[in-house]
C-alpha atoms as a PDB file:
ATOM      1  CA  UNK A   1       0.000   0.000   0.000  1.00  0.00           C
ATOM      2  CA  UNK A   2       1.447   3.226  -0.995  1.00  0.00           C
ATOM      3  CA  UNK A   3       0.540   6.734   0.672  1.00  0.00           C
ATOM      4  CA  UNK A   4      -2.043   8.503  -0.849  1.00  0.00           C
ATOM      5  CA  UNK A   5      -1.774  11.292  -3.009  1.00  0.00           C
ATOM      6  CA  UNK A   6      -3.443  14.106  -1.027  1.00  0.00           C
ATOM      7  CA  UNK A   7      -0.523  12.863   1.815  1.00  0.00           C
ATOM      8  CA  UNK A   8       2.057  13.612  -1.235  1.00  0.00           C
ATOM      9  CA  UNK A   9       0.748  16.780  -2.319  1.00  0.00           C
ATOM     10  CA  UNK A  10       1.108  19.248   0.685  1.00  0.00           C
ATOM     11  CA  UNK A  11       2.893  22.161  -0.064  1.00  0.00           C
ATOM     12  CA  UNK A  12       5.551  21.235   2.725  1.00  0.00           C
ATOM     13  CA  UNK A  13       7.886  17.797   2.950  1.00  0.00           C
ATOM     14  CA  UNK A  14       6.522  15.599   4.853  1.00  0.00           C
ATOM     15  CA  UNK A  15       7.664  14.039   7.957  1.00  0.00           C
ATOM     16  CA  UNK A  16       7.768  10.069   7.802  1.00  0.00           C
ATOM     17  CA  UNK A  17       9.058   7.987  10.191  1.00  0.00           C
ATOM     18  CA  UNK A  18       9.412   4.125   9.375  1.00  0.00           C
ATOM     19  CA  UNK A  19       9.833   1.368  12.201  1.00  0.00           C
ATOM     20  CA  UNK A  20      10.793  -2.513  12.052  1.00  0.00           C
ATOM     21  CA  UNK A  21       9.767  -4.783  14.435  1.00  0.00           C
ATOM     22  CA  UNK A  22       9.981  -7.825  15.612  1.00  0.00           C
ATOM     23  CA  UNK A  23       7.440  -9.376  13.962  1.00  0.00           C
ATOM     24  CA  UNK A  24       8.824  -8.160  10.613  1.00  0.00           C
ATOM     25  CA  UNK A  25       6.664  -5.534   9.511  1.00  0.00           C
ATOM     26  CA  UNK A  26       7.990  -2.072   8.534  1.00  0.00           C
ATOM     27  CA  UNK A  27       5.081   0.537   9.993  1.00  0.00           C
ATOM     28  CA  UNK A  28       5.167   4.129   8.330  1.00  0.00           C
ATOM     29  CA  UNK A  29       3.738   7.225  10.255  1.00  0.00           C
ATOM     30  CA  UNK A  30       3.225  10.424   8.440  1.00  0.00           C
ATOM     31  CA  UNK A  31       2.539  14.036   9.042  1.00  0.00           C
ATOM     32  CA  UNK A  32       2.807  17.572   7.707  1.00  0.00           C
ATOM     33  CA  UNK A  33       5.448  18.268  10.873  1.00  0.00           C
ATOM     34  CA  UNK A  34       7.059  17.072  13.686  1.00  0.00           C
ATOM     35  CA  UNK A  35       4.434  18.632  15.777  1.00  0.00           C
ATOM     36  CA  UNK A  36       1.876  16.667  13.700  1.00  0.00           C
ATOM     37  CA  UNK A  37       2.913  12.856  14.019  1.00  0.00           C
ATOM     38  CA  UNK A  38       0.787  12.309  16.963  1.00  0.00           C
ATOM     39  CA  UNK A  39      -2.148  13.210  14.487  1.00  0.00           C
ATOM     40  CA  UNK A  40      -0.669  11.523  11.084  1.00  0.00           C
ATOM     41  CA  UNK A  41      -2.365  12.236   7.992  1.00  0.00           C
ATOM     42  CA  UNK A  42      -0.900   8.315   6.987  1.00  0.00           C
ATOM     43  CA  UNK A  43      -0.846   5.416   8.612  1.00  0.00           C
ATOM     44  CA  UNK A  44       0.719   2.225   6.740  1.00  0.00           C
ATOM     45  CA  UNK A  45       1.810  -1.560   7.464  1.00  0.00           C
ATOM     46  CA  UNK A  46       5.033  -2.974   5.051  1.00  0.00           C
ATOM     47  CA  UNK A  47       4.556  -7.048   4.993  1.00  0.00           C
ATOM     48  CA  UNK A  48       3.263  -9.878   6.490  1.00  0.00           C
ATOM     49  CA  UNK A  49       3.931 -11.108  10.356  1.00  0.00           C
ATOM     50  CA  UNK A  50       6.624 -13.707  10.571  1.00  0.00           C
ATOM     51  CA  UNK A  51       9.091 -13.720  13.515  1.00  0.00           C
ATOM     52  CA  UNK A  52      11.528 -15.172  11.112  1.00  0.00           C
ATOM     53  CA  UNK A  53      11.490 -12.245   8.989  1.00  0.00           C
ATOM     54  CA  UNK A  54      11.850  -9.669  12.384  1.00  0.00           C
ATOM     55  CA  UNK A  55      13.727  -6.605  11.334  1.00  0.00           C
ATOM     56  CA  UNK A  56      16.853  -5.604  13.127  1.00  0.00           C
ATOM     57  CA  UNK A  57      17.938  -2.757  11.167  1.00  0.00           C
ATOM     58  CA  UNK A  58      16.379  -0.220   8.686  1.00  0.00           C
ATOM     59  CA  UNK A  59      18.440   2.290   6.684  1.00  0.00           C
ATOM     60  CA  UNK A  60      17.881   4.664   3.982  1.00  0.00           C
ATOM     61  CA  UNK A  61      19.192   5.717   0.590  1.00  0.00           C
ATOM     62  CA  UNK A  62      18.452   6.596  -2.656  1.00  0.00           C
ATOM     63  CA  UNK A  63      19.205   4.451  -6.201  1.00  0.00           C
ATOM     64  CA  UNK A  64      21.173   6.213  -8.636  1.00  0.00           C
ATOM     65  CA  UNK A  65      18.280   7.181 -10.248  1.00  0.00           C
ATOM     66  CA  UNK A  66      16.942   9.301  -7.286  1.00  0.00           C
ATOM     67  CA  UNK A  67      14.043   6.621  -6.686  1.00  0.00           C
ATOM     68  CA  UNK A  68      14.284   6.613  -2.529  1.00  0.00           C
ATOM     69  CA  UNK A  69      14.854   3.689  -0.827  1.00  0.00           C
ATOM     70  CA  UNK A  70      14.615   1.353   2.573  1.00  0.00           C
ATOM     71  CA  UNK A  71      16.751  -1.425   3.205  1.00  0.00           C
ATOM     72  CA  UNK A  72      15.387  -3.479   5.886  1.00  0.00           C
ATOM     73  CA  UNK A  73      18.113  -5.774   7.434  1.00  0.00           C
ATOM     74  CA  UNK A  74      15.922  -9.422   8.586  1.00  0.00           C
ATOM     75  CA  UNK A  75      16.641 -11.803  11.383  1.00  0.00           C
ATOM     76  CA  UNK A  76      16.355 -14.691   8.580  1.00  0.00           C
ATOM     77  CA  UNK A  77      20.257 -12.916   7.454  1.00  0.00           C
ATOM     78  CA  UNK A  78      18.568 -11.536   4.308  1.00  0.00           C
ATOM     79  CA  UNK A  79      18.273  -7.747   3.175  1.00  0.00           C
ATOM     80  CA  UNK A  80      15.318  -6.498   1.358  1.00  0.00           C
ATOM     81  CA  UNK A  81      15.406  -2.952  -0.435  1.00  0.00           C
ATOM     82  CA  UNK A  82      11.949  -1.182  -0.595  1.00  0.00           C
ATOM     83  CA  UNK A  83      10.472   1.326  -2.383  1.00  0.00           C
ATOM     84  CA  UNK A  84      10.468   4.168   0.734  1.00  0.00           C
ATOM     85  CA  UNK A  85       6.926   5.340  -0.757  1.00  0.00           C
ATOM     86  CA  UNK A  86       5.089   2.610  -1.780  1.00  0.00           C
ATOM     87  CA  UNK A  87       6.739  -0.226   0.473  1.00  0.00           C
ATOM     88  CA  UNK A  88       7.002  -2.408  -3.004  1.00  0.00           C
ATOM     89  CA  UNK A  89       9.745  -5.438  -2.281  1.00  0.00           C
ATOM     90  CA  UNK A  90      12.063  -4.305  -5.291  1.00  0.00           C
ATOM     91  CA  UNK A  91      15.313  -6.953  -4.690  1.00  0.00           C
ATOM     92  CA  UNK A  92      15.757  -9.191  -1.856  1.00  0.00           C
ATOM     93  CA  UNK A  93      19.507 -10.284  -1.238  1.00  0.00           C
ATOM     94  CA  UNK A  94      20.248 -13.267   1.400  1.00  0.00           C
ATOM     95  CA  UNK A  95      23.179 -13.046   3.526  1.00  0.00           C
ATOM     96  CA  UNK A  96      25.089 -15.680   4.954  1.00  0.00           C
ATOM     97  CA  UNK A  97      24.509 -15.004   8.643  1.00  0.00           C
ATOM     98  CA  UNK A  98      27.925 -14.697  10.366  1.00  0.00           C
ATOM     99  CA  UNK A  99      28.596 -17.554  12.771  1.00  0.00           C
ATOM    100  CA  UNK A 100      30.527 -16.934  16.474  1.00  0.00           C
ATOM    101  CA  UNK A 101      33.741 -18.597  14.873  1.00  0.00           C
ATOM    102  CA  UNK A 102      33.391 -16.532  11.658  1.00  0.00           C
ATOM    103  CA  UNK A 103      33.574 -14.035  14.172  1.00  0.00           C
ATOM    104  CA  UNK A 104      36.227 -14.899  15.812  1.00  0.00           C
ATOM    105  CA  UNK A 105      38.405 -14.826  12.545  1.00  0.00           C
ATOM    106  CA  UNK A 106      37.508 -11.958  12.011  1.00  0.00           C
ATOM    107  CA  UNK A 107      38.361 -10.125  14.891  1.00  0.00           C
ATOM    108  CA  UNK A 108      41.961 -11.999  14.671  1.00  0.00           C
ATOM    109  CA  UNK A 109      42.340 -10.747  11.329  1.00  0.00           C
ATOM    110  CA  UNK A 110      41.551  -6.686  12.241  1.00  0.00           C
ATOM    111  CA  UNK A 111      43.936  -6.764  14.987  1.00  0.00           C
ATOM    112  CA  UNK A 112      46.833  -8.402  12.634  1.00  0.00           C
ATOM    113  CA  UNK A 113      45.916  -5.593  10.696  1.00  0.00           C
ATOM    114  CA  UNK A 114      45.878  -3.150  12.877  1.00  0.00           C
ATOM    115  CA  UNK A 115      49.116  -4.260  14.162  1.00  0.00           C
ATOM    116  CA  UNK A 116      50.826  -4.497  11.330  1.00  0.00           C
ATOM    117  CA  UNK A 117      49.819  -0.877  10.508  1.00  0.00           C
ATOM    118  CA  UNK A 118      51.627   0.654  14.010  1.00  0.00           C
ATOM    119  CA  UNK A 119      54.793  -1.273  13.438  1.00  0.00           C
ATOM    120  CA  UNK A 120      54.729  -0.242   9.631  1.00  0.00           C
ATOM    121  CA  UNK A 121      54.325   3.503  11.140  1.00  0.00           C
ATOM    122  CA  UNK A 122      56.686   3.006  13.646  1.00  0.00           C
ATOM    123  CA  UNK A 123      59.062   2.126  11.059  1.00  0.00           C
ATOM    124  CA  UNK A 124      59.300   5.323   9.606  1.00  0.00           C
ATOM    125  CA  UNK A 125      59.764   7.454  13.088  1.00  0.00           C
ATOM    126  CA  UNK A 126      56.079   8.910  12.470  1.00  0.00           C
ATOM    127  CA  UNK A 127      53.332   9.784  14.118  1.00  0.00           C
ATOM    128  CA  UNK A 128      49.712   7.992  13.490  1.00  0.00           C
END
């Protein structure tokens, strides 16, 4: 479901403010203002419930294009990217989710890194 025109068509930019939760629905709120949110001129629901799907993270962008996006990060280790005004699924991309020994490589591997770095610096006498 998309917001309706007359919501589009104030005079000002809206304010929207778009919230996962945990049972994996994105939930848009609308208004003219700030002051205004507690009386929103939209009200929407992104999805279908599944606990599997909860979203952990949201973030926004834009496609080269200018078309404005939401990337909703899921418990299930997959990424979908919205449409940020119509809520349309547009890709969905499935992450491996990381495991705690995956992890643990990982953090091995930045602080080689990192230590490698100061003794490179230190090599040549300067600072960071």
């Amino acid at each position: 479901m998309s917001l309706p025109p007359a919501a589009m068509a104030s005079g000002e930019a809206p304010m929207r403010v778009l919230v996962g939760d945990e049972l994996g629905l994105v939930k848009v709120v609308q208004g003219r203002s700030i002051s205004t949110l507690g009386e929103p001129s939209a009200r929407l629901t992104w999805g279908e419930p599944s606990r599997t799907e909860a979203v952990e993270a949201l973030a926004s962008t834009s496609a080269p294009d200018g078309t404005p996006l939401v990337l909703a990060g899921r418990a299930s280790g997959c990424v979908d990217v919205l449409h940020a005004a119509s809520g349309e699924q547009l890709a969905r991309v499935a992450l491996a989710p990381a495991s705690a020994e995956g992890r643990a490589e990982e953090s091995e591997s930045a602080a080689g890194t990192k230590e490698k770095k100061a003794s490179v610096a230190g090599s040549h006498g300067g600072g960071p």
